[in-house]
Protein backbone atom coordinates (compact mmCIF):
# COMPACT_ATOMS: atom_id res chain seq x y z
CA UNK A 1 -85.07 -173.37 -47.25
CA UNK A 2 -84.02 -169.65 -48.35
CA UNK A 3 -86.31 -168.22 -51.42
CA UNK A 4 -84.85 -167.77 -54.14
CA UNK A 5 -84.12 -163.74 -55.67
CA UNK A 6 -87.32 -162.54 -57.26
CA UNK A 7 -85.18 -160.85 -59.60
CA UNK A 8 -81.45 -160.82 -60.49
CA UNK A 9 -79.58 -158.53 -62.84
CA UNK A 10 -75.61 -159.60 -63.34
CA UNK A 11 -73.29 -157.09 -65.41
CA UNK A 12 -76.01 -154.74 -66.97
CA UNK A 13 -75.53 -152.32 -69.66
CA UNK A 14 -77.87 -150.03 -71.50
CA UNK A 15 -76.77 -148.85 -74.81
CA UNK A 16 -79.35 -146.57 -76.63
CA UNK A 17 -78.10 -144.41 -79.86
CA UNK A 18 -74.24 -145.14 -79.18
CA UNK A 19 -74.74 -143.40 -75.70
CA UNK A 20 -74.15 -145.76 -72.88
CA UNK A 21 -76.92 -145.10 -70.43
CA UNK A 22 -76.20 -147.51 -67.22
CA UNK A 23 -73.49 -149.90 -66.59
CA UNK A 24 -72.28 -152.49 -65.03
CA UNK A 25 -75.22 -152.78 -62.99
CA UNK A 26 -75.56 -155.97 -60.50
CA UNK A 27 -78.78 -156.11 -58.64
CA UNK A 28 -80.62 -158.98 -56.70
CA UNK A 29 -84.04 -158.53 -55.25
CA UNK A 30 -85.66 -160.95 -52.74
CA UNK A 31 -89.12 -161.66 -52.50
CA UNK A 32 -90.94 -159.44 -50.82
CA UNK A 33 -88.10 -156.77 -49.93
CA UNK A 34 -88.33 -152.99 -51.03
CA UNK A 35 -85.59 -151.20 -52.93
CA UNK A 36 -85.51 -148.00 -53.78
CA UNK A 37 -83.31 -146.47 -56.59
CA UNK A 38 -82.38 -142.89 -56.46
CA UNK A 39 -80.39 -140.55 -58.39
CA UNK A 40 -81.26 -136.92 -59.92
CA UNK A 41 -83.61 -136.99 -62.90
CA UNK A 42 -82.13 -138.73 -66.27
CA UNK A 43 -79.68 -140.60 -64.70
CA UNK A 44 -81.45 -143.80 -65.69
CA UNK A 45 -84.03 -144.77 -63.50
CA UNK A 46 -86.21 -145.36 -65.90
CA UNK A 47 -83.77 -147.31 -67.51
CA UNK A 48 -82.95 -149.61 -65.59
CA UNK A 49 -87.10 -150.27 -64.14
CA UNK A 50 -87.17 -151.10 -67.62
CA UNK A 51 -84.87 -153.79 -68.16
CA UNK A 52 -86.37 -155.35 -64.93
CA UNK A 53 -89.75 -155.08 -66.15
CA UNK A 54 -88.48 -157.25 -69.64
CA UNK A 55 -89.70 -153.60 -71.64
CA UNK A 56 -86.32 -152.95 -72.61
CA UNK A 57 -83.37 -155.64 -73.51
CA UNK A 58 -79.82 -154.99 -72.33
CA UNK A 59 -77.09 -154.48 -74.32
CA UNK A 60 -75.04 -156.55 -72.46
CA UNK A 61 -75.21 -158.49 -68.97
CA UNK A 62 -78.08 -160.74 -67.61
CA UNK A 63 -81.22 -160.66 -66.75
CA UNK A 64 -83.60 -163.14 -64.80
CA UNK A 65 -86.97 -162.15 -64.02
CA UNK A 66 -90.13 -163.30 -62.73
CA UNK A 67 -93.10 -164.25 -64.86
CA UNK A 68 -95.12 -161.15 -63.32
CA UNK A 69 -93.78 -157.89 -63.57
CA UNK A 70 -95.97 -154.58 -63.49
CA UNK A 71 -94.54 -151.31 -63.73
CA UNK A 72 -96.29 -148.13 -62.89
CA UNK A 73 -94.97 -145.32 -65.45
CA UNK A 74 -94.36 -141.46 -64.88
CA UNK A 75 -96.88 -140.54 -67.03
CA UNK A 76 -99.33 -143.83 -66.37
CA UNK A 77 -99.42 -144.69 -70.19
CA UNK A 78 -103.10 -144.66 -69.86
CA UNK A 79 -105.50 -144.78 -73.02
CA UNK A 80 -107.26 -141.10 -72.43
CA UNK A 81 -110.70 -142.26 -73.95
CA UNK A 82 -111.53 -144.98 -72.38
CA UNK A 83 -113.17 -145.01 -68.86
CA UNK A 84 -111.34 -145.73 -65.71
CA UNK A 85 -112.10 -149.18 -65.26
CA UNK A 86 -111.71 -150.26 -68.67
CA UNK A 87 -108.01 -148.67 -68.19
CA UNK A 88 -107.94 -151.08 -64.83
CA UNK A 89 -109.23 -153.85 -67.15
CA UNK A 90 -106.26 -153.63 -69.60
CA UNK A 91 -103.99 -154.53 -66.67
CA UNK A 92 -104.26 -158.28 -67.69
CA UNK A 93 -104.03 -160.59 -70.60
CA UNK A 94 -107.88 -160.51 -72.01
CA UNK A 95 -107.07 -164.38 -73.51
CA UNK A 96 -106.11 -165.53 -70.00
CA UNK A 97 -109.27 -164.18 -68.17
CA UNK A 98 -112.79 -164.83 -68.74
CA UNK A 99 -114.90 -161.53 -69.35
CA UNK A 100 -116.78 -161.78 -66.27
CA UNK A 101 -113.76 -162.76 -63.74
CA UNK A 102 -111.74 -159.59 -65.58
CA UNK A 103 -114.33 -157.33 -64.80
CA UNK A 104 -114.78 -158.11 -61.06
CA UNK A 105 -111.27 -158.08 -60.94
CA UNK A 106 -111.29 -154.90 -62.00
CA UNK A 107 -113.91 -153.42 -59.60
CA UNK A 108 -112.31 -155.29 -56.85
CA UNK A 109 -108.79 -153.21 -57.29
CA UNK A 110 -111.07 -150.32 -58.44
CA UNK A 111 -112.21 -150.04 -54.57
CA UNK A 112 -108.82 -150.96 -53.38
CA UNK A 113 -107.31 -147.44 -55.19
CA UNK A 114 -110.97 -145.37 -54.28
CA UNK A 115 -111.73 -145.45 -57.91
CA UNK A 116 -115.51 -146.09 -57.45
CA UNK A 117 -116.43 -142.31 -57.99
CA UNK A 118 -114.98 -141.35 -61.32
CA UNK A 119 -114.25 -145.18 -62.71
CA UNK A 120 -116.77 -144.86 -65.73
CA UNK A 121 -115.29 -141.31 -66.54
CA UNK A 122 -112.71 -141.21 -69.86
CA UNK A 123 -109.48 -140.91 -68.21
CA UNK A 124 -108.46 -137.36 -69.81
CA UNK A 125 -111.19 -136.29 -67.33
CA UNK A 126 -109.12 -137.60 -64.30
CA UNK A 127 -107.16 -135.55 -62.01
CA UNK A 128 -103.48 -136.58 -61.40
CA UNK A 129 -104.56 -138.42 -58.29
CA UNK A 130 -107.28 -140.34 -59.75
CA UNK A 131 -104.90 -141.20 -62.70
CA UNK A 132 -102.25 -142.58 -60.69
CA UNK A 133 -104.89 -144.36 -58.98
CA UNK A 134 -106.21 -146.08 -61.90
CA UNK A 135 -102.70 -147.32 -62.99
CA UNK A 136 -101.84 -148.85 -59.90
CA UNK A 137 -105.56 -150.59 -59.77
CA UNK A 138 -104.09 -151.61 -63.50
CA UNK A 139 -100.52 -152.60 -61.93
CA UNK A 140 -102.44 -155.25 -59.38
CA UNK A 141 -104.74 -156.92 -62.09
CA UNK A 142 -101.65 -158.85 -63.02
CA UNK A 143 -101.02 -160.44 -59.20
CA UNK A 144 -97.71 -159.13 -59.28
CA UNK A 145 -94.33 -160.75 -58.08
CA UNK A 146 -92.60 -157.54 -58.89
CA UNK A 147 -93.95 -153.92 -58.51
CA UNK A 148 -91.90 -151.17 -60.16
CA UNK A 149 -93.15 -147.43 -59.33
CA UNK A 150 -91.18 -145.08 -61.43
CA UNK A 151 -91.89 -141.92 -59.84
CA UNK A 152 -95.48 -142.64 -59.05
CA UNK A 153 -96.19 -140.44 -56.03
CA UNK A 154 -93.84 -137.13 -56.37
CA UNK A 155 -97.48 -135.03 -58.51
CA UNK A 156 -99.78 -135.79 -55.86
CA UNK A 157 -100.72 -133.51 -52.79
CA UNK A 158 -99.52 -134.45 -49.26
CA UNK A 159 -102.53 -136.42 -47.98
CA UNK A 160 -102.85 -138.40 -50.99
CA UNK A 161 -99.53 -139.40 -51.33
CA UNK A 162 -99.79 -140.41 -47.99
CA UNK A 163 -103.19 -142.32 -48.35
CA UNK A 164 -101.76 -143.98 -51.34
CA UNK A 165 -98.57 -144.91 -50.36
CA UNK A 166 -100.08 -146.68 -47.47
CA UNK A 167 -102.05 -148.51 -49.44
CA UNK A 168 -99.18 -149.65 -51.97
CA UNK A 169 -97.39 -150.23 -48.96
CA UNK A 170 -99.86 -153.19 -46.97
CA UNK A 171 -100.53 -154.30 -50.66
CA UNK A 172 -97.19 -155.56 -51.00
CA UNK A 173 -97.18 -157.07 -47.53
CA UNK A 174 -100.13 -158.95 -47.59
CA UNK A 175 -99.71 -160.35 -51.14
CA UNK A 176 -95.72 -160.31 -50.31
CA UNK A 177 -94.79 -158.62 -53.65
CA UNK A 178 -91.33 -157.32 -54.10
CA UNK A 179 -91.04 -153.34 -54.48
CA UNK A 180 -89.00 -151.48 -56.59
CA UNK A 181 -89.54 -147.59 -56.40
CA UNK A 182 -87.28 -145.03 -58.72
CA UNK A 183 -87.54 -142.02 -57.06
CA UNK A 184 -85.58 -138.63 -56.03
CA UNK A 185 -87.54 -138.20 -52.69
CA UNK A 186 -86.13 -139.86 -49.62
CA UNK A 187 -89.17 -139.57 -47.36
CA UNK A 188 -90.29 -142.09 -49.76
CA UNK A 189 -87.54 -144.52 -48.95
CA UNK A 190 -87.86 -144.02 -45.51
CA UNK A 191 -91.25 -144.51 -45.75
CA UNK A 192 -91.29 -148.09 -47.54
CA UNK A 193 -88.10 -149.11 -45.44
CA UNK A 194 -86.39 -149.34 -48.54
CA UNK A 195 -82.95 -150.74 -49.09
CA UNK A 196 -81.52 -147.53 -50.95
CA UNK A 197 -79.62 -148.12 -54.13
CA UNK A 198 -77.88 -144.63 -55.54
CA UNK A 199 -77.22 -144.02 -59.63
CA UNK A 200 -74.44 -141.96 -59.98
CA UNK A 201 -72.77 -141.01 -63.78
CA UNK A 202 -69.36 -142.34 -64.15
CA UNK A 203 -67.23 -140.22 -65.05
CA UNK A 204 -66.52 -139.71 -68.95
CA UNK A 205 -63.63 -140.88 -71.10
CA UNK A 206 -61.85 -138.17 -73.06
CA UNK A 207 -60.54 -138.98 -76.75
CA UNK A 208 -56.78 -138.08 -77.85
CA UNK A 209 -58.16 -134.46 -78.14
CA UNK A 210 -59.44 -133.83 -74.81
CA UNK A 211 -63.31 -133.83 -75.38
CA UNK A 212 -66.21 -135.90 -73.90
CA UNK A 213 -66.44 -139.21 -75.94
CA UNK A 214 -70.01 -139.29 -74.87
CA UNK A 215 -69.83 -142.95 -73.48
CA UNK A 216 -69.79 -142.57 -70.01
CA UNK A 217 -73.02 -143.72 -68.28
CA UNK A 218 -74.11 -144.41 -64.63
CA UNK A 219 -73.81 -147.14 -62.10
CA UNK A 220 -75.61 -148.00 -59.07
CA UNK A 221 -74.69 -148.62 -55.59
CA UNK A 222 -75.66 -149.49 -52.28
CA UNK A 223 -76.17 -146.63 -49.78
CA UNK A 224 -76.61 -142.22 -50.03
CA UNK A 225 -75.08 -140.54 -52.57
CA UNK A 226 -71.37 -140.25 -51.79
């Protein structure tokens, strides 16, 4: 018997300040495929990574999700002070996990990202690497259904890209997790074996006067950019 989607979206929209950001967006993801959204930057990537990890509520459409979703941010969302590990740490509900079980948890993903050299260090101290590093440890600590990686590898040098995106990569196979990257770089498409999803802005509605009625968002579909 087929699996059912890991995650579904039906007839999305994204309304923020009176400015329709995406719409009309139908998605299905099944477990453990890779899909990779692309689309120049502000387009709504971000956006829509959101609504599928439950951050941000549509304005209209549905949306059915799995119980665990982790998102890797841009800018990792990290808490600068505290050390690298305690960052990993945060990845999961303290309530649900006994101190001692968090904590090897922790350290276990720690050496899974090459954190075990700086993972005591306050994170403003971290390099961009070794910051992306620590939020994908974070990202894991939940035991994902859903990854989303919104932008995650397009700061780092070549070879650790590569090193890291290899290890995202047999991650997701071996603990079959579904993959959703937002990204403007194809090699990094190519490189998962993504199904490739394109945002493109629809075009915008003039009023009776001839100007831009500033409602016109973006939609996504299957394939390269036409």
């Amino acid at each position: 018997m087929a699996k059912p989607p890991t995650a579904r979206l039906e007839g999305i929209e994204v309304e923020l300040d009176g400015r329709k950001i995406i719409e009309d967006v139908d998605l299905v993801i099944e477990p453990e495929s890779c899909i990779a959204i692309m689309g120049q930057s502000g387009i709504g990537k971000s956006t829509l990574l959101k609504v599928l990890a439950g951050i941000l509520k549509p304005s209209q459409g549905t949306a059915v999700l799995p119980k665990r979703v982790s998102m890797v941010f841009d800018q990792e969302g990290l808490y600068p002070m505290l050390s690298g590990v305690t960052n990993i740490q945060l990845g999961i509900d303290w309530s649900s996990c006994p101190r001692k079980e968090r904590k090897e948890k922790a350290y276990r993903w720690g050496k899974v990202f090459n954190c075990q050299s700086f993972w005591n260090q306050p994170v403003s101290t971290l390099s961009a690497g070794q910051r992306k590093r620590v939020a994908l440890a974070r990202a894991m600590m939940k035991d994902p259904q859903l990854l989303l990686l919104d932008e995650t590898f397009h700061a780092l040098d070549k070879k650790l890209r590569l090193q890291i995106m290899e290890t995202v990569k047999s991650i997701c196979k071996q603990d079959q997790i579904a993959l959703v990257l937002a990204t403007h770089d194809p090699f990094e498409a190519q490189f998962f074996q993504a199904k490739i999803y394109q945002m493109e802005p629809i075009e915008s509605n003039a009023n009776d006067e001839g100007q831009d009625s500033g409602q016109a968002g973006s939609r996504l579909h299957f394939g390269q950019a036409k």
